[in-house]
PDB file of N, CA and C in Angstrom:
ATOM      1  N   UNK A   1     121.983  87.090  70.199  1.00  0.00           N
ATOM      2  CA  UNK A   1     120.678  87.582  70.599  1.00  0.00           C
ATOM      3  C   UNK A   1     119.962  86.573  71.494  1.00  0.00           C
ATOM      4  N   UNK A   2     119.937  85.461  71.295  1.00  0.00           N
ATOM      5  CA  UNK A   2     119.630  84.085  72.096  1.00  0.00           C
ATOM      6  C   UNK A   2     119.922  84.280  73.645  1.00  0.00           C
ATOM      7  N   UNK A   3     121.085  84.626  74.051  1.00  0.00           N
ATOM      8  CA  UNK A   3     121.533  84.901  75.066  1.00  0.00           C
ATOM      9  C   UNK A   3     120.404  86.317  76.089  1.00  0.00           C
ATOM     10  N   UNK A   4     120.739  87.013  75.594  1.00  0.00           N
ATOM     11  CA  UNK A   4     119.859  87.973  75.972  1.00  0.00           C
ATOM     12  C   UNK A   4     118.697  87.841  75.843  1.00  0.00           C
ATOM     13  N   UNK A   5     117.988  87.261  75.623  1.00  0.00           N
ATOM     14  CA  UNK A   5     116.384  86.758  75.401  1.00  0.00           C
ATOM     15  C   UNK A   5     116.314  86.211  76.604  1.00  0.00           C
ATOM     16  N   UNK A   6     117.312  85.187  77.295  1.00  0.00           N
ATOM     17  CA  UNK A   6     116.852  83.797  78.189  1.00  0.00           C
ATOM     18  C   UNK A   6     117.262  84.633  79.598  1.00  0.00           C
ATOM     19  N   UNK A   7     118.408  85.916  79.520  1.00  0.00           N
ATOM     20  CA  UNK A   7     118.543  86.336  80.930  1.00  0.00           C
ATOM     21  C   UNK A   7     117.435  86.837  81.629  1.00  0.00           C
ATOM     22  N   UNK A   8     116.234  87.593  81.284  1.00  0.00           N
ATOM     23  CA  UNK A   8     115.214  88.291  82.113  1.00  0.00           C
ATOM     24  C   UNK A   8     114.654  86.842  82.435  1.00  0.00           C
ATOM     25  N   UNK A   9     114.214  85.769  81.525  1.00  0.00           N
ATOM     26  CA  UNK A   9     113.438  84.710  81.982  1.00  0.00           C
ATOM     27  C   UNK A   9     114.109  84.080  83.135  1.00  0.00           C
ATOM     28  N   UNK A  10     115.330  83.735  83.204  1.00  0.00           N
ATOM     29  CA  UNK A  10     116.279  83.627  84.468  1.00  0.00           C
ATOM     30  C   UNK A  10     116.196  84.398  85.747  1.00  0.00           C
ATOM     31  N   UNK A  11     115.670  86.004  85.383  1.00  0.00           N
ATOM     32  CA  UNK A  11     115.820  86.654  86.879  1.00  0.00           C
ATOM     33  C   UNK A  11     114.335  86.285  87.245  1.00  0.00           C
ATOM     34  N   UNK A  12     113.117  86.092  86.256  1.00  0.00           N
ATOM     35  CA  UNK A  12     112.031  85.833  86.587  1.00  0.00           C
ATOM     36  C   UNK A  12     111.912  84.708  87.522  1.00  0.00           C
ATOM     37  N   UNK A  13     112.408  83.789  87.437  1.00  0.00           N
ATOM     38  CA  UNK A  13     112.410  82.616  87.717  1.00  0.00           C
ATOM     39  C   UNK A  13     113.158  82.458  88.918  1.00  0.00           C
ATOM     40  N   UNK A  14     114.159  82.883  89.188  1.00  0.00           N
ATOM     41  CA  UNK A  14     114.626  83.122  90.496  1.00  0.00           C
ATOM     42  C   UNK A  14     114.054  84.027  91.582  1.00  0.00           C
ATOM     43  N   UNK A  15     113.462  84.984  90.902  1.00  0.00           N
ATOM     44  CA  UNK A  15     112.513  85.843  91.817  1.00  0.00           C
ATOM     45  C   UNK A  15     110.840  85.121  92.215  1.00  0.00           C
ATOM     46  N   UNK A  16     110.755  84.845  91.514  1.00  0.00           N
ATOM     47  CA  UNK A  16     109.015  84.060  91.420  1.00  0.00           C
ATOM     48  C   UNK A  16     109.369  82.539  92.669  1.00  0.00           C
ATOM     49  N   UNK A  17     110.700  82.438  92.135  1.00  0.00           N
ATOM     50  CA  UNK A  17     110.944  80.962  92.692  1.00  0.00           C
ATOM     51  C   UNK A  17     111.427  81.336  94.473  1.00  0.00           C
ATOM     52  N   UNK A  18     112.070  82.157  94.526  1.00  0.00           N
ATOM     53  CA  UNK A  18     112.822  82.703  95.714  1.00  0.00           C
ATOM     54  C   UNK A  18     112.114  83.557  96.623  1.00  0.00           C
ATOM     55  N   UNK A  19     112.540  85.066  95.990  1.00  0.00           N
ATOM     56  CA  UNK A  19     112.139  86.281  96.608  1.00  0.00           C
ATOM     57  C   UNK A  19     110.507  86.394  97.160  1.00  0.00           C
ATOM     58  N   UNK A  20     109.828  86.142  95.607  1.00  0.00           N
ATOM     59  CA  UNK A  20     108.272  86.120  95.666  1.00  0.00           C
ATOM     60  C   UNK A  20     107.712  85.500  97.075  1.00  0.00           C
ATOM     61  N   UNK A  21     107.992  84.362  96.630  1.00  0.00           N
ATOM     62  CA  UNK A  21     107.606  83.112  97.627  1.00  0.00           C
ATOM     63  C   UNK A  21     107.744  83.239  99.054  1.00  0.00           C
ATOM     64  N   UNK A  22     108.985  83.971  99.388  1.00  0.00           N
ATOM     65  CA  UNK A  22     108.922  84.077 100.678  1.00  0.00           C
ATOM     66  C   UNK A  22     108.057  84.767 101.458  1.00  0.00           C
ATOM     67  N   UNK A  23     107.663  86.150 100.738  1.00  0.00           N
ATOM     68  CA  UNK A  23     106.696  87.207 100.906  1.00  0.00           C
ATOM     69  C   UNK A  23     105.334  86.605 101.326  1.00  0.00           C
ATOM     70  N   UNK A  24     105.257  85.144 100.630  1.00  0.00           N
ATOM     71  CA  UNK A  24     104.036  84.999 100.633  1.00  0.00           C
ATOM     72  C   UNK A  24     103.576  83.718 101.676  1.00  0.00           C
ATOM     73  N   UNK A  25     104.566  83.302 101.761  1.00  0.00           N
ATOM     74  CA  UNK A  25     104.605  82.407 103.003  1.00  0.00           C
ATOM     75  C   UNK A  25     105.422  82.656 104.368  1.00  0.00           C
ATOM     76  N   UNK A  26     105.854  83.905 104.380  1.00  0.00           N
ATOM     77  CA  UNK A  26     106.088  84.182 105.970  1.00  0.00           C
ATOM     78  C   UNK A  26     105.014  84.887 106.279  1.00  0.00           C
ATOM     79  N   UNK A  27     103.776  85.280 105.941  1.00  0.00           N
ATOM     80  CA  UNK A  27     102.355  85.768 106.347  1.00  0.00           C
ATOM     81  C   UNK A  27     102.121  84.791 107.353  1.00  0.00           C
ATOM     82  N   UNK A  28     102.116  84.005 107.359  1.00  0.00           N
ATOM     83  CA  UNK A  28     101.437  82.920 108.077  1.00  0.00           C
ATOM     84  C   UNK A  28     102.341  82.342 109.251  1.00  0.00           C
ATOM     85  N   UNK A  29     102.969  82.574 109.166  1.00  0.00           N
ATOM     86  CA  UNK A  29     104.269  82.248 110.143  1.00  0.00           C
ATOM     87  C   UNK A  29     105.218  82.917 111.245  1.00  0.00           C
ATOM     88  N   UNK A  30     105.199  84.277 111.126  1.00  0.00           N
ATOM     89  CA  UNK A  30     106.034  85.453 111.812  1.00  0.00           C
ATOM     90  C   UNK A  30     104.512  86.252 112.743  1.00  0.00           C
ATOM     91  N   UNK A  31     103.941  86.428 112.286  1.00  0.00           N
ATOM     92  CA  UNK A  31     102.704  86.765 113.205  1.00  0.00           C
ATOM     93  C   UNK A  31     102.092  86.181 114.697  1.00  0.00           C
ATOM     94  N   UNK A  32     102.379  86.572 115.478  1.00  0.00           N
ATOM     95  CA  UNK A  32     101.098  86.461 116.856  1.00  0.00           C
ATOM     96  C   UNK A  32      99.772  85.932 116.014  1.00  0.00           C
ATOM     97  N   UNK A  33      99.364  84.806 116.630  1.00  0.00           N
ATOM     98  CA  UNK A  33      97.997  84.336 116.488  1.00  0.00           C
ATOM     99  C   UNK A  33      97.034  85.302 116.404  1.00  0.00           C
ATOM    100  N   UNK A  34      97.170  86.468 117.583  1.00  0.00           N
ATOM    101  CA  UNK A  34      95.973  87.243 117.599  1.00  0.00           C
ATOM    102  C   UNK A  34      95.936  88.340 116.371  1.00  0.00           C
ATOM    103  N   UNK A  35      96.988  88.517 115.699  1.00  0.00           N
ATOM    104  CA  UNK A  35      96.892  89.580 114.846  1.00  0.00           C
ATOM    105  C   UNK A  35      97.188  89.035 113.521  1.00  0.00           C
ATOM    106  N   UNK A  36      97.477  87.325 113.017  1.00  0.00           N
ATOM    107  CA  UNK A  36      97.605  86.737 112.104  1.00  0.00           C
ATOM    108  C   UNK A  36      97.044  87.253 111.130  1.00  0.00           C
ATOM    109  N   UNK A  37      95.894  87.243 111.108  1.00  0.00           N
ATOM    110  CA  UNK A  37      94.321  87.358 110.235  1.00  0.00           C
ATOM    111  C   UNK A  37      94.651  88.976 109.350  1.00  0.00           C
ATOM    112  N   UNK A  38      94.762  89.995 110.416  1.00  0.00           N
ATOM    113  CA  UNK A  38      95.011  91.426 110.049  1.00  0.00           C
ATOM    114  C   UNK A  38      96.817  91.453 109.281  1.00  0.00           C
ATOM    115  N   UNK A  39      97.538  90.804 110.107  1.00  0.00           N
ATOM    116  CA  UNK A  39      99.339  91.032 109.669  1.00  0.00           C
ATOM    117  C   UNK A  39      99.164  90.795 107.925  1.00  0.00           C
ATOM    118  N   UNK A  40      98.591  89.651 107.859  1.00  0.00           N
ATOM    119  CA  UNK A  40      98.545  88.584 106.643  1.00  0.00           C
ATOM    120  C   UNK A  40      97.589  89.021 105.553  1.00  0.00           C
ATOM    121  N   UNK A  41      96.912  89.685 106.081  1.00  0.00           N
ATOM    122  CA  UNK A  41      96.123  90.408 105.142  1.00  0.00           C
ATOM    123  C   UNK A  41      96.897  91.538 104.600  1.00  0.00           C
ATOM    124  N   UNK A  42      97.199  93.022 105.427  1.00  0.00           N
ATOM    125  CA  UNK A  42      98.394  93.462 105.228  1.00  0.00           C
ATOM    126  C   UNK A  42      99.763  93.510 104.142  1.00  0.00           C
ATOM    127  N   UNK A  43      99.877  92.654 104.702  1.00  0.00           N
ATOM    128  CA  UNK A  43     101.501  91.911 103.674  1.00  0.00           C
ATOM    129  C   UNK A  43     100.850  91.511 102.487  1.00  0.00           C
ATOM    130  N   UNK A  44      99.699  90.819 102.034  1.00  0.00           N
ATOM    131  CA  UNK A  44      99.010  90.202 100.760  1.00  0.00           C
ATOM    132  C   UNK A  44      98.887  91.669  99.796  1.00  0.00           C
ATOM    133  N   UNK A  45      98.247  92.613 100.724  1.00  0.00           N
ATOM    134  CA  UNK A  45      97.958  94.183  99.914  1.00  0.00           C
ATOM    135  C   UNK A  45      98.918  94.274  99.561  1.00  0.00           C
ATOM    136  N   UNK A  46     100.336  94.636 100.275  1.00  0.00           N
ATOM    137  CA  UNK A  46     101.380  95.261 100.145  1.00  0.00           C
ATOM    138  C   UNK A  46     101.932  94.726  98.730  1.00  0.00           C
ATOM    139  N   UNK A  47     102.150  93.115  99.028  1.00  0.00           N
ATOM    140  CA  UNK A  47     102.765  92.490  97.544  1.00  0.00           C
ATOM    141  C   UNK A  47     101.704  92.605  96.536  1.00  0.00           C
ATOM    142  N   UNK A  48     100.652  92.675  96.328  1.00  0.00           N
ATOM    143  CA  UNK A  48      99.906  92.975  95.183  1.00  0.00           C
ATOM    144  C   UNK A  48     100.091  94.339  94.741  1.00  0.00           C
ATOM    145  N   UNK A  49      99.996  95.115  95.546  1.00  0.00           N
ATOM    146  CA  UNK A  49     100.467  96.617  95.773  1.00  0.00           C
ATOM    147  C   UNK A  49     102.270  96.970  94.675  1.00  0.00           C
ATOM    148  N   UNK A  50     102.799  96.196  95.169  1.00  0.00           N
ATOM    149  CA  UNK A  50     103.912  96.186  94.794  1.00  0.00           C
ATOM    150  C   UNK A  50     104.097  95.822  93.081  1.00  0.00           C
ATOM    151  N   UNK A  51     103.807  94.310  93.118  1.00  0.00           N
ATOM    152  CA  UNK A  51     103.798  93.659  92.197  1.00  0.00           C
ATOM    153  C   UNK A  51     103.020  94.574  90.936  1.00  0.00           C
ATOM    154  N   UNK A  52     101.831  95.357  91.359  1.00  0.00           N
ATOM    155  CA  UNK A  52     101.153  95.531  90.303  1.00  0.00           C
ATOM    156  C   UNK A  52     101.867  97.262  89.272  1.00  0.00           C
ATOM    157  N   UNK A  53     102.500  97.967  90.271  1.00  0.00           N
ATOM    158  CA  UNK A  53     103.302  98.612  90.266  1.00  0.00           C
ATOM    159  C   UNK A  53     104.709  98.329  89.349  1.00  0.00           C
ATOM    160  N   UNK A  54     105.147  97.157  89.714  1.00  0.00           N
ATOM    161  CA  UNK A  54     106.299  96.814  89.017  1.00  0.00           C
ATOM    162  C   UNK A  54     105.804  96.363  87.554  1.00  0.00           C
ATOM    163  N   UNK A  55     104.617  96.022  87.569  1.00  0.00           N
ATOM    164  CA  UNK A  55     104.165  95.592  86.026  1.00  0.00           C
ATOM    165  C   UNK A  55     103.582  96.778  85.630  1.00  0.00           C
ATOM    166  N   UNK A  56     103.299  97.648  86.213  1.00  0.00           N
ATOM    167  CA  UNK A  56     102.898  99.216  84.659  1.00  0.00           C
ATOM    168  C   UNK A  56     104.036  99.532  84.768  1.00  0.00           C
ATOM    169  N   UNK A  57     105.058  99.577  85.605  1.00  0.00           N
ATOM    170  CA  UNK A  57     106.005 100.589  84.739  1.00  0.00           C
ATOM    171  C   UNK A  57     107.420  99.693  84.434  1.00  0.00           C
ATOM    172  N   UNK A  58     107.347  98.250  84.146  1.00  0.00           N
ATOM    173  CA  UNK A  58     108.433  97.973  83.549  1.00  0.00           C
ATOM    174  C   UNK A  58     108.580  97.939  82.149  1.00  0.00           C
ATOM    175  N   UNK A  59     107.372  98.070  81.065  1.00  0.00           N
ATOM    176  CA  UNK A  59     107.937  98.003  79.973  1.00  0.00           C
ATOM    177  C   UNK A  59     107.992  99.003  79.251  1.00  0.00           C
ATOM    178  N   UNK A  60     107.676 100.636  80.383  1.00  0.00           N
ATOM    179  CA  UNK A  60     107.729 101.971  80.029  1.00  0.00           C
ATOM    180  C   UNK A  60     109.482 102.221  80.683  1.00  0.00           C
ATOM    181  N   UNK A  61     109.919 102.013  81.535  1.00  0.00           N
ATOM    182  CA  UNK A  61     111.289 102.309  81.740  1.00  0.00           C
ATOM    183  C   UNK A  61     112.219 101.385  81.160  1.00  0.00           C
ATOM    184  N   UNK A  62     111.475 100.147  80.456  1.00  0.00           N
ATOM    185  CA  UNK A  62     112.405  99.178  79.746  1.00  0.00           C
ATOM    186  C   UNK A  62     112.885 100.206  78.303  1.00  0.00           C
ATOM    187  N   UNK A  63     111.498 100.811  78.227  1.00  0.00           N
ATOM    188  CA  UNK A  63     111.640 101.450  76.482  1.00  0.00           C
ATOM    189  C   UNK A  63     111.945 102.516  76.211  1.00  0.00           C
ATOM    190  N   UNK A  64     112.338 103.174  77.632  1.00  0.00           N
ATOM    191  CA  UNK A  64     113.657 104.447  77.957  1.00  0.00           C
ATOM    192  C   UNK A  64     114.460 104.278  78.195  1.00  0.00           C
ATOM    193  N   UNK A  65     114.757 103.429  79.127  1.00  0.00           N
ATOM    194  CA  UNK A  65     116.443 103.440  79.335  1.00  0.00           C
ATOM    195  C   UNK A  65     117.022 102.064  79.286  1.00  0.00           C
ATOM    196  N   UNK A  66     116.354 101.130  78.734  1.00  0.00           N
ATOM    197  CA  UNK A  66     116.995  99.571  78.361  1.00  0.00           C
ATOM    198  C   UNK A  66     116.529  98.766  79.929  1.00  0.00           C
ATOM    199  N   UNK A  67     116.832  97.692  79.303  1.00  0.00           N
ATOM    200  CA  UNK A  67     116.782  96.479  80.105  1.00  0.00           C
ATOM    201  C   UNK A  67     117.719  96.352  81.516  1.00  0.00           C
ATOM    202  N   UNK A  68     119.213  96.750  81.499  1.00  0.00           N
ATOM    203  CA  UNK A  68     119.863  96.211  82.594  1.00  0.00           C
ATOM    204  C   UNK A  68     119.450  97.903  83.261  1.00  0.00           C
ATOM    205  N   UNK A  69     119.709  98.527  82.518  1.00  0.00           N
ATOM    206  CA  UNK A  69     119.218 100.214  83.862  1.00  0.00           C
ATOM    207  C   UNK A  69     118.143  99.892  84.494  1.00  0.00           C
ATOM    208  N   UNK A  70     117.108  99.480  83.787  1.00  0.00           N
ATOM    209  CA  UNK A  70     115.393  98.814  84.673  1.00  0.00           C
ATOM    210  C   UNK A  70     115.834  98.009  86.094  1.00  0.00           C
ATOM    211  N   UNK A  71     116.762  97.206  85.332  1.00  0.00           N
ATOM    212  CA  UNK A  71     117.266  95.913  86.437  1.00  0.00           C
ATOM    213  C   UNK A  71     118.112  96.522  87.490  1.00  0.00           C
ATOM    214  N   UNK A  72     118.988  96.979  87.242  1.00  0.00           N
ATOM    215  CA  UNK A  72     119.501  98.144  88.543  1.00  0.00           C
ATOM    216  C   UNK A  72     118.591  98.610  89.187  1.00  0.00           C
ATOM    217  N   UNK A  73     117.252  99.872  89.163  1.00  0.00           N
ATOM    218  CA  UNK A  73     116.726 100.444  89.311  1.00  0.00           C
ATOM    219  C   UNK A  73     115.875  99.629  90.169  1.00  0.00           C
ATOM    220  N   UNK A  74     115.121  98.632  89.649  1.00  0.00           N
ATOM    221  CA  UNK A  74     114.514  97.859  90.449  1.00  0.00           C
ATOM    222  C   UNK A  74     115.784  97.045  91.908  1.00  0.00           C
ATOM    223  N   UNK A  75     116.658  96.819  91.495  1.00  0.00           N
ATOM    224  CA  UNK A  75     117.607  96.508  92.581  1.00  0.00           C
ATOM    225  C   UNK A  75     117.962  97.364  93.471  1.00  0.00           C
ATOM    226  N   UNK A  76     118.247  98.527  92.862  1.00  0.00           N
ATOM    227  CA  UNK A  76     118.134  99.701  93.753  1.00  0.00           C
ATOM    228  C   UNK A  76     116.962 100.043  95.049  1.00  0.00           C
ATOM    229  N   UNK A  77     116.264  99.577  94.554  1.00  0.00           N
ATOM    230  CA  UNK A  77     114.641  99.788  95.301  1.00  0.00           C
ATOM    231  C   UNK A  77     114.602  98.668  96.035  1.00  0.00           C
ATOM    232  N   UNK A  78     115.079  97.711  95.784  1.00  0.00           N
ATOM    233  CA  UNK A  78     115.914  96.351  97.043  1.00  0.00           C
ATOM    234  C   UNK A  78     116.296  96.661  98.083  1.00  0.00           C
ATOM    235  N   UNK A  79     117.437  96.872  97.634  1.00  0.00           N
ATOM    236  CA  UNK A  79     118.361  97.442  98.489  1.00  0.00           C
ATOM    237  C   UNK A  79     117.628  98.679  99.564  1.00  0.00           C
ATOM    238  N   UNK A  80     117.328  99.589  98.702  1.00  0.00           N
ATOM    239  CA  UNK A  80     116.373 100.765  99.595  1.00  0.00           C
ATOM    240  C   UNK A  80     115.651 100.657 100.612  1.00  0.00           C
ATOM    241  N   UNK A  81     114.918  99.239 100.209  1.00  0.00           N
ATOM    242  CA  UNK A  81     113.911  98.608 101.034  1.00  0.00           C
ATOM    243  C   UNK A  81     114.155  97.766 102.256  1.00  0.00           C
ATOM    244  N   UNK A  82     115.747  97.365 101.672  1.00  0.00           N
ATOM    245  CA  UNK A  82     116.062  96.255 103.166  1.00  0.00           C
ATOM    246  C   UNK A  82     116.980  97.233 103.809  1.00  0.00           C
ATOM    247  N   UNK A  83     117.502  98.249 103.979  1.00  0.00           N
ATOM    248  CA  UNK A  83     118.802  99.223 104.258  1.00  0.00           C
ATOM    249  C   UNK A  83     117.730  99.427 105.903  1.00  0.00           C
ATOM    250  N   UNK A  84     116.657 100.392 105.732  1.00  0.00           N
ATOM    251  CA  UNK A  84     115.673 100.401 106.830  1.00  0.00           C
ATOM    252  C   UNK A  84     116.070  99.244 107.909  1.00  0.00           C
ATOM    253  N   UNK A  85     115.282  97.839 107.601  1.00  0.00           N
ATOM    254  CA  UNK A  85     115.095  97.053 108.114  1.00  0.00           C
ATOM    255  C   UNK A  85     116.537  96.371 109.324  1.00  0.00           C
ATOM    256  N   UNK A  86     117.469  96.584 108.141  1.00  0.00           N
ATOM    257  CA  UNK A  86     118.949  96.406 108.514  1.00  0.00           C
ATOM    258  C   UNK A  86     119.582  96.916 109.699  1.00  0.00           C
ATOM    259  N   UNK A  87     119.397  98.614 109.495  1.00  0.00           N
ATOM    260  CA  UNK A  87     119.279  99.694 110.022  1.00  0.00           C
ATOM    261  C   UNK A  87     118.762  99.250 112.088  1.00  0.00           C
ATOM    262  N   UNK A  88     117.556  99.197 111.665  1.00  0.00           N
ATOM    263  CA  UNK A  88     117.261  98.860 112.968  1.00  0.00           C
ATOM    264  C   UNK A  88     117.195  97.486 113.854  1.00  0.00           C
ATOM    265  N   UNK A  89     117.771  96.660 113.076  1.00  0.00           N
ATOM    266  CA  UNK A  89     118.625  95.464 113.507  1.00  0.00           C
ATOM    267  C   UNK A  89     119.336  95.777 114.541  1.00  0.00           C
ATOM    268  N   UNK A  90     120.332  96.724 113.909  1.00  0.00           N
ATOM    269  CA  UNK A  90     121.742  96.559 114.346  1.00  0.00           C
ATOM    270  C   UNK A  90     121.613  97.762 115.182  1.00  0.00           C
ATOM    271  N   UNK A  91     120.576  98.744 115.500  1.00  0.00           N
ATOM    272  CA  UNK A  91     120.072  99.603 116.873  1.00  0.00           C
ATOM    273  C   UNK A  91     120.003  98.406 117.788  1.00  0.00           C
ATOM    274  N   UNK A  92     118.774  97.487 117.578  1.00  0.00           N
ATOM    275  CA  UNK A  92     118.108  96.949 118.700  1.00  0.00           C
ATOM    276  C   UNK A  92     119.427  95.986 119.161  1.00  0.00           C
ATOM    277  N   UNK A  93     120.146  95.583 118.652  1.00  0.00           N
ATOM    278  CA  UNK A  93     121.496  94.484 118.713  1.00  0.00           C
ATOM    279  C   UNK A  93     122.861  95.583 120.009  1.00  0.00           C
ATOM    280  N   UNK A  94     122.626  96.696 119.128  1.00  0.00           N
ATOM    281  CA  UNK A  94     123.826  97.755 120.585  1.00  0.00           C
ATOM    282  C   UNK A  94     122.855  97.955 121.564  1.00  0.00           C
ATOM    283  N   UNK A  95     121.706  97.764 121.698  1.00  0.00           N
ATOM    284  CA  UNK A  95     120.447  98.183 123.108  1.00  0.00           C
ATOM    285  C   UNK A  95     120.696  97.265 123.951  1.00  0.00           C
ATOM    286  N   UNK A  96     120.948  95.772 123.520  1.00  0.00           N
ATOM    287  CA  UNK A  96     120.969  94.928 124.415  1.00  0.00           C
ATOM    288  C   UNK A  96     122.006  94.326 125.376  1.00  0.00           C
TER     289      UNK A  96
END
């Protein structure tokens, strides 16, 4: 049981430490000067937006369908999210 207790604190911690972080410091960095102020504001909604979302409904889909289905599900929605982005990478990459 020990074991399984310490894995969610592990993905926490890699996400808070990793994923999170980046979100919150490429605001300031990937933006045009002139639209910094608005981009960065933006992106701050979005991850609060997000974040606050992922906290009402994780310990209602934790207490339906378990712990690693949550963890898929939320990975799933990863994946979902960067597939887009990916997507039109590799348009603008055959344009040129």
């Amino acid at each position: 049981m020990r074991r399984q207790e310490s894995w969610p604190g592990r993905v926490h911690f890699f996400n808070a430490g990793g994923l999170q972080l980046m979100g919150w410091l490429t605001g300031s960095e990937i933006y045009p000067p002139a639209v910094r102020g608005a981009g960065s504001s933006e992106q701050a909604a979005t991850l609060w937006t997000t974040n606050l979302l992922i906290t009402l409904s994780l310990l209602s889909i934790t207490n339906r369908v378990g712990i690693g289905p949550t963890m898929w599900l939320y990975g799933a929605f990863n994946v979902a999210a960067w597939l887009p982005a990916r997507i039109a990478d590799f348009r603008c990459s055959d344009d040129q």
